[in-house]
Protein backbone atom coordinates (compact mmCIF):
# COMPACT_ATOMS: atom_id res chain seq x y z
CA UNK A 1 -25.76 25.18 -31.02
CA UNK A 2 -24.16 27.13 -33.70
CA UNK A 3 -27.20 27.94 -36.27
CA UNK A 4 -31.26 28.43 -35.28
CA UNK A 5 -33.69 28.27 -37.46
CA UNK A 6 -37.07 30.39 -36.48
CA UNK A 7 -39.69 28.88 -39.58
CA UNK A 8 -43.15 31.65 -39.33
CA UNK A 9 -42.16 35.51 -39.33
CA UNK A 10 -45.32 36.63 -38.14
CA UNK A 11 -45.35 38.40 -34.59
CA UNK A 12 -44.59 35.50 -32.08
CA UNK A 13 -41.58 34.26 -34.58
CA UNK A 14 -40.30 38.14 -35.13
CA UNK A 15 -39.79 38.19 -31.17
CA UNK A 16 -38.12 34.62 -31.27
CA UNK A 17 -35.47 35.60 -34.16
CA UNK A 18 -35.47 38.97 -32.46
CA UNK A 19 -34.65 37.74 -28.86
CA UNK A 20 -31.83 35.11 -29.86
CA UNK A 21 -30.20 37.70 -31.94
CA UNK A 22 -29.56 39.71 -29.24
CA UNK A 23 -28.31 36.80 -27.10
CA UNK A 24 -26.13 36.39 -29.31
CA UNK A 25 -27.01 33.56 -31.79
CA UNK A 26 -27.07 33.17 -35.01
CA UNK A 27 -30.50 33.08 -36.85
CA UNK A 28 -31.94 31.63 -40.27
CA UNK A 29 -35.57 33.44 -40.60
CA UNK A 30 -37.75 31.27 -42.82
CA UNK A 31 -41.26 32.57 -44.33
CA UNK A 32 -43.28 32.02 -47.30
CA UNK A 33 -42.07 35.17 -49.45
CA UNK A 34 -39.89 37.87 -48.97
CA UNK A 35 -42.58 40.80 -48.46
CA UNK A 36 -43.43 38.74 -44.98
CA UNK A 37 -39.54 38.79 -44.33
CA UNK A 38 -38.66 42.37 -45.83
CA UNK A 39 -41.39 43.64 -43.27
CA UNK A 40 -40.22 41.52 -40.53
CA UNK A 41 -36.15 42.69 -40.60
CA UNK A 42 -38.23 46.16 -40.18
CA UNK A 43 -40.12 45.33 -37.05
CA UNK A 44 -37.26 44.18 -35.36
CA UNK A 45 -35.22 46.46 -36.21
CA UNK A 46 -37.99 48.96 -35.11
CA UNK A 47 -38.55 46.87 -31.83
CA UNK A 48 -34.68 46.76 -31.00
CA UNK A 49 -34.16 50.10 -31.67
CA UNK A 50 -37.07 50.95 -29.39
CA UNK A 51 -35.75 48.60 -26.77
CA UNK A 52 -34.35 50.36 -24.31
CA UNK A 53 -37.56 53.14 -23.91
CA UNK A 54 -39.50 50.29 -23.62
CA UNK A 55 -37.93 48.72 -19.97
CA UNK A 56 -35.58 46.20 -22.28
CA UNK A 57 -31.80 46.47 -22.52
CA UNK A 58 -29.79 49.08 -24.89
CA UNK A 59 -29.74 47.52 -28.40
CA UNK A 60 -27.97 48.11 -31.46
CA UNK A 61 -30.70 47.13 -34.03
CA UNK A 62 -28.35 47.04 -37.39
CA UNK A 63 -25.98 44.44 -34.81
CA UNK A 64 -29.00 42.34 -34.03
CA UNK A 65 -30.07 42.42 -37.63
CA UNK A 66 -26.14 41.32 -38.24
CA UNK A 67 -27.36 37.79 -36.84
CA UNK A 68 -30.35 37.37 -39.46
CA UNK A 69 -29.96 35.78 -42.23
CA UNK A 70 -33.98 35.86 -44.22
CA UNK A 71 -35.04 33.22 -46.42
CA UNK A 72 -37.72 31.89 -48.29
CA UNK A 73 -38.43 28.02 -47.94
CA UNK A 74 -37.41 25.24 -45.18
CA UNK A 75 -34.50 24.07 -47.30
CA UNK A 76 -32.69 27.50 -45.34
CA UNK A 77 -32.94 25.71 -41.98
CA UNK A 78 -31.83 22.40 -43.38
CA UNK A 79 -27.95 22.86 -41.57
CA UNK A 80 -30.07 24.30 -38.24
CA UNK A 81 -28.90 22.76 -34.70
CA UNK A 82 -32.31 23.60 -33.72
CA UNK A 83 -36.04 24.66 -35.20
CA UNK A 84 -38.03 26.40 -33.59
CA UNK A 85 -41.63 26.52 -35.69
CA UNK A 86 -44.33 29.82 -35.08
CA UNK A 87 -46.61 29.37 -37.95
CA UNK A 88 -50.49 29.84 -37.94
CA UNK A 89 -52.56 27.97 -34.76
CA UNK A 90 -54.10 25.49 -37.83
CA UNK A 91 -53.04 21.45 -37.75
CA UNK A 92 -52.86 21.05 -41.60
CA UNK A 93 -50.63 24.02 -41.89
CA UNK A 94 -48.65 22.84 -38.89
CA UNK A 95 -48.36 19.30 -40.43
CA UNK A 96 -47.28 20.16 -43.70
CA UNK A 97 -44.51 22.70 -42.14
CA UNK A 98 -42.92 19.40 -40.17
CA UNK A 99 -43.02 16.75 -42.92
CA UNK A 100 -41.16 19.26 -45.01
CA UNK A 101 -38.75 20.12 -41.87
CA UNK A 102 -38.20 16.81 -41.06
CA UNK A 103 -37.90 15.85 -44.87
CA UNK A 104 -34.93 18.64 -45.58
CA UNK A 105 -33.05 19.01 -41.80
CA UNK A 106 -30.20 16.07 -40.54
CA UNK A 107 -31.57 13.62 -38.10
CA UNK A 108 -30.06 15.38 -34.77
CA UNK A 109 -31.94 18.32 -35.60
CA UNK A 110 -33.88 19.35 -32.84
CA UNK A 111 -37.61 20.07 -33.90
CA UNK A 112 -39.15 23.17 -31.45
CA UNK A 113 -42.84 23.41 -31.29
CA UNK A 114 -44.00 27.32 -29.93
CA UNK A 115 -47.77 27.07 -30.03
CA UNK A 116 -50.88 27.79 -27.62
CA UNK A 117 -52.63 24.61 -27.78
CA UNK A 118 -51.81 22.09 -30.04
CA UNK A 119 -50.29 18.84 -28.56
CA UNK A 120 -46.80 18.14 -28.80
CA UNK A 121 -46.71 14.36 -29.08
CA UNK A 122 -49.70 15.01 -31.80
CA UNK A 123 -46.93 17.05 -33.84
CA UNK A 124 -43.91 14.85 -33.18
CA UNK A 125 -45.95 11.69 -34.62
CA UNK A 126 -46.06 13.36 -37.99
CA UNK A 127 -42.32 12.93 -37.98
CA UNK A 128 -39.57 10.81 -38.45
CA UNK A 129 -37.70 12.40 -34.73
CA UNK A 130 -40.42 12.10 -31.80
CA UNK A 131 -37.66 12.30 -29.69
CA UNK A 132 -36.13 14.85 -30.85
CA UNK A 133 -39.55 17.18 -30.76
CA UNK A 134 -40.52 19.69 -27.79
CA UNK A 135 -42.71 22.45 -27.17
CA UNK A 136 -41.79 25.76 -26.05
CA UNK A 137 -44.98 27.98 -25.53
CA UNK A 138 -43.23 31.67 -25.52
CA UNK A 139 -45.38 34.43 -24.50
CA UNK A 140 -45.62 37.72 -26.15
CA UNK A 141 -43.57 40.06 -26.16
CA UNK A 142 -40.88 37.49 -26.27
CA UNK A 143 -38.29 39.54 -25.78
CA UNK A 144 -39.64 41.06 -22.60
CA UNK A 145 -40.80 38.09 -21.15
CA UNK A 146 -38.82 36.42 -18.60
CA UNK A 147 -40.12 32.69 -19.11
CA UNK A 148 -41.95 30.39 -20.72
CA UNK A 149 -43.88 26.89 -20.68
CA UNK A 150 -41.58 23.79 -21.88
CA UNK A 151 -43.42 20.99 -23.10
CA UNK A 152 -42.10 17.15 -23.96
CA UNK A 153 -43.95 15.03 -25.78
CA UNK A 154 -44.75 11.17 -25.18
CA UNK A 155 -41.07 10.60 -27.13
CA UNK A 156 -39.31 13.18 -25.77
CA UNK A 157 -35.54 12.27 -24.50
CA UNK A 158 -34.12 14.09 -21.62
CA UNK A 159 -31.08 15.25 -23.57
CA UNK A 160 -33.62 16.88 -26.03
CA UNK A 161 -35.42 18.62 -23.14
CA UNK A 162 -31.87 19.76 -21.59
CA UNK A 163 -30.53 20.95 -24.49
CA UNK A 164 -33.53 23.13 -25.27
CA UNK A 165 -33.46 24.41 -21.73
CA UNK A 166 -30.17 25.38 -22.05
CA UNK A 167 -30.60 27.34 -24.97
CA UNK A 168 -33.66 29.08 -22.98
CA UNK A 169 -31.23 29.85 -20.44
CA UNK A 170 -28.87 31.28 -22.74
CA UNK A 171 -32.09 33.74 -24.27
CA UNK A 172 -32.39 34.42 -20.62
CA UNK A 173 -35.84 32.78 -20.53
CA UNK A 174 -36.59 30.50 -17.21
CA UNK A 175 -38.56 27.50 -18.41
CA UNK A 176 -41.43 26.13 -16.70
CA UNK A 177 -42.20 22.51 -16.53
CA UNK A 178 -45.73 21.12 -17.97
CA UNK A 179 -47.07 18.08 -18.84
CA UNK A 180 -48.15 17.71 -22.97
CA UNK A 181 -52.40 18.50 -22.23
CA UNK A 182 -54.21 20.67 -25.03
CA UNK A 183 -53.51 24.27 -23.74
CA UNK A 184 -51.35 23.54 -21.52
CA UNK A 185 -51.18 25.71 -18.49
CA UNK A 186 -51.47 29.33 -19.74
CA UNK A 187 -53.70 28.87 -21.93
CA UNK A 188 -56.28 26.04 -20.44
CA UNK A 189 -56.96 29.50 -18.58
CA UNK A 190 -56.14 32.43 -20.25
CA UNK A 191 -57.99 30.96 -23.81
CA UNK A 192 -60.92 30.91 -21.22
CA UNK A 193 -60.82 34.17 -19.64
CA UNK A 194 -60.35 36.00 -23.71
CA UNK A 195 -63.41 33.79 -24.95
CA UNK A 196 -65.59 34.68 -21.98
CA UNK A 197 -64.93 38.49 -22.01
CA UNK A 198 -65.48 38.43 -25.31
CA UNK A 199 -68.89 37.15 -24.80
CA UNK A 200 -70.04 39.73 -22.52
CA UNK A 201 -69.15 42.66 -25.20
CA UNK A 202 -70.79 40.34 -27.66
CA UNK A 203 -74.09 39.97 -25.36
CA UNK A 204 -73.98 43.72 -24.35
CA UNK A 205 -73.29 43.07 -20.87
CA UNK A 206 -70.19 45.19 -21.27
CA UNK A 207 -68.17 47.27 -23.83
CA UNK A 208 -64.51 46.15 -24.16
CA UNK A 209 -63.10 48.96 -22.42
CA UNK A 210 -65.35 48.53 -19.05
CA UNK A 211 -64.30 44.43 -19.15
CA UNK A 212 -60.67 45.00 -19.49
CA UNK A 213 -61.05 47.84 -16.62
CA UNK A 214 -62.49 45.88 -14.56
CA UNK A 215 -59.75 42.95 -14.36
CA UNK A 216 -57.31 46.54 -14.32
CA UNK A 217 -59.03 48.27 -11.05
CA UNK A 218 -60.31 46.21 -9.15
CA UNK A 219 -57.19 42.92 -9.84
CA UNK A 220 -54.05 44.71 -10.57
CA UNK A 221 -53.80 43.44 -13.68
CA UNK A 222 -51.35 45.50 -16.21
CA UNK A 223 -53.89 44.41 -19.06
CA UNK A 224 -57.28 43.44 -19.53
CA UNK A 225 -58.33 39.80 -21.34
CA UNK A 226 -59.49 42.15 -24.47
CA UNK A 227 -56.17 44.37 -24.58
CA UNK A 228 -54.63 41.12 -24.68
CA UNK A 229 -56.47 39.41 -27.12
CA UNK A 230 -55.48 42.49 -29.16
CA UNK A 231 -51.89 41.62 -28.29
CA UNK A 232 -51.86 37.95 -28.92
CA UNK A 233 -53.78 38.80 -32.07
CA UNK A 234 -57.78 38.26 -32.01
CA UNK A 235 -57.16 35.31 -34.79
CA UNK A 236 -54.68 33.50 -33.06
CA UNK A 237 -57.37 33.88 -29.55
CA UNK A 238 -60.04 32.16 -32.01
CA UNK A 239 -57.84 29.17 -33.67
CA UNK A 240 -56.48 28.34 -30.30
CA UNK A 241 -59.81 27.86 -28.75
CA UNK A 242 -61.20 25.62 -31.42
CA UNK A 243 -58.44 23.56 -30.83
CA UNK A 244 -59.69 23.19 -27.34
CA UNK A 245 -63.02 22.41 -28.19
CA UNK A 246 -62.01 19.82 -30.77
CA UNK A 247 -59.61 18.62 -28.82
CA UNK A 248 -61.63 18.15 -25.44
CA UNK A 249 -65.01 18.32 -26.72
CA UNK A 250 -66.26 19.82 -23.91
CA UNK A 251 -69.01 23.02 -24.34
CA UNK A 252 -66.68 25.33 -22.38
CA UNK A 253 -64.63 26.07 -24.99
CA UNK A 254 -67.08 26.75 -27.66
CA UNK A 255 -65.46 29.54 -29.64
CA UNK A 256 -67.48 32.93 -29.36
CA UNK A 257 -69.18 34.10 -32.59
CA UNK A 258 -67.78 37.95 -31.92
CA UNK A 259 -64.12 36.11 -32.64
CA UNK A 260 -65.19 34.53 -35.36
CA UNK A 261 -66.82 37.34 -37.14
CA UNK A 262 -63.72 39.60 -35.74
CA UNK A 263 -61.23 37.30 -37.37
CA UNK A 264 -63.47 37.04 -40.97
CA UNK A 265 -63.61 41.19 -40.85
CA UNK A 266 -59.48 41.10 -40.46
CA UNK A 267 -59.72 42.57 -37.22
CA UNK A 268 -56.95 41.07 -35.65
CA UNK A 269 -55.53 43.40 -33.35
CA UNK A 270 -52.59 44.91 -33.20
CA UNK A 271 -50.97 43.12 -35.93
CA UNK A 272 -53.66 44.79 -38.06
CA UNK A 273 -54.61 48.10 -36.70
CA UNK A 274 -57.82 47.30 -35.25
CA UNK A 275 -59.63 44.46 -33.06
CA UNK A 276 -61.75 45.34 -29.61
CA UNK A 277 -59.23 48.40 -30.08
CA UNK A 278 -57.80 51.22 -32.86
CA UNK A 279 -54.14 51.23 -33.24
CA UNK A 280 -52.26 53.94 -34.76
CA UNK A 281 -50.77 53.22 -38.03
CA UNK A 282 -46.95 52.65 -37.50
């Protein structure tokens, strides 16, 4: 695998491009315009420079920008070994992006799927490579964390899973083993655990900061569900869970309204300076 192709440069493709760069591979970085890219080759810069202070290893950013290469359309990843797609939790956005893929890339081109609910073999049928299409759930920060959920569709060969496990390997990620369900593992639970602590600020039973240090104090967790809504991104928490519901129409997952009307407001999180928390500016 000589050239990868990371298509979305919002925050979960940033840490993909970001963490094979400094493994060592070379990257295409594929958005819809260059103000999404210019301010992408920032954050990682920002985030490898800040490596080290943050527990990772010593990074030089301008070398891991060295392995970037930013461009604007799909025809950039059209000479990729492998794809690995990060756009927006949404199926008609996700569609579109792999008809187009599988329209402009050779036919050996691996197709690699990182999102939080949506079904792989779902995907691959909307292209002319089933078995050539496999998920990859990373988790965020993906540069600090040390594994990740690997998915095969229906299609799926075993040389397609093996040779994305080896290049998981190589990004020093250890891959987990799940069967294609809706969610997943991680998030069959975690999607849960966000939407239901988000309905106790939303009924009053709590404010965000007494849920989150609750699941702190009294579990040992390093983050509460809210902190890591914030994290994931509040919007992303909200389209992942109404793919649950649609998908297994079950009342469980019925998305709560506080998301909703979070997500409408632009309160996103992290990403966007404010969701159950305030973020400073960077």
């Amino acid at each position: 695998m000589t050239v990868i192709g990371v298509v979305g440069a919002g925050v979960m493709g940033v840490g993909v491009a970001q963490n094979l760069a400094q493994t060592g591979h070379d990257v295409v970085l594929v958005d819809k315009d260059e103000e999404i890219l210019a301010a992408a080759r920032a954050t990682i810069w920002r985030n490898a420079r800040m490596s080290r202070l943050m527990g990772g290893p010593a990074l030089d950013p301008d070398d891991v920008l060295s392995r970037i290469t930013t461009a604007v359309g799909a025809d950039a990843v059209a000479k990729a070994d492998v794809v690995i797609e990060n756009v927006t939790e949404n199926w008609d956005v996700k569609r579109s992006v792999y008809e187009t893929m599988d329209a402009v890339c050779g036919p050996d081109t691996i197709f690699v799927v990182n999102t939080s609910a949506i079904p792989i073999t779902k995907v691959a049928a909307v292209t002319g490579r089933p078995d050539k299409v496999v998920g990859v759930h990373f988790m965020n920060p993906v540069p600090a964390k040390p594994a990740c959920e690997l998915i095969p569709g229906f299609h799926t060969t075993t040389e397609t899973v093996e040779r994305v496990r080896d290049l998981l390997s190589a990004m020093g990620k250890k891959a987990i083993d799940v069967k294609d369900a809706c969610g997943f593992v991680s998030n069959r639970v975690l999607m849960l655990t966000v939407n239901e602590a988000a309905f106790l600020v939303h009924e009053g039973v709590a404010s965000a900061e007494s849920v989150d240090e609750v699941f702190r104090s009294c579990f040992g967790h390093p983050m509460g569900p809210l902190e890591t809504a914030d994290l994931i991104g509040v919007d992303t928490i909200l389209y992942s869970v109404e793919v649950l519901y649609e998908h297994y129409a079950d009342s469980k997952y019925r998305p709560c309204p506080l998301l909703k009307q979070m997500t409408d407001a632009g309160l996103h999180g992290r990403k966007s300076g404010r969701g159950f928390y305030t973020y400073d500016a960077k």
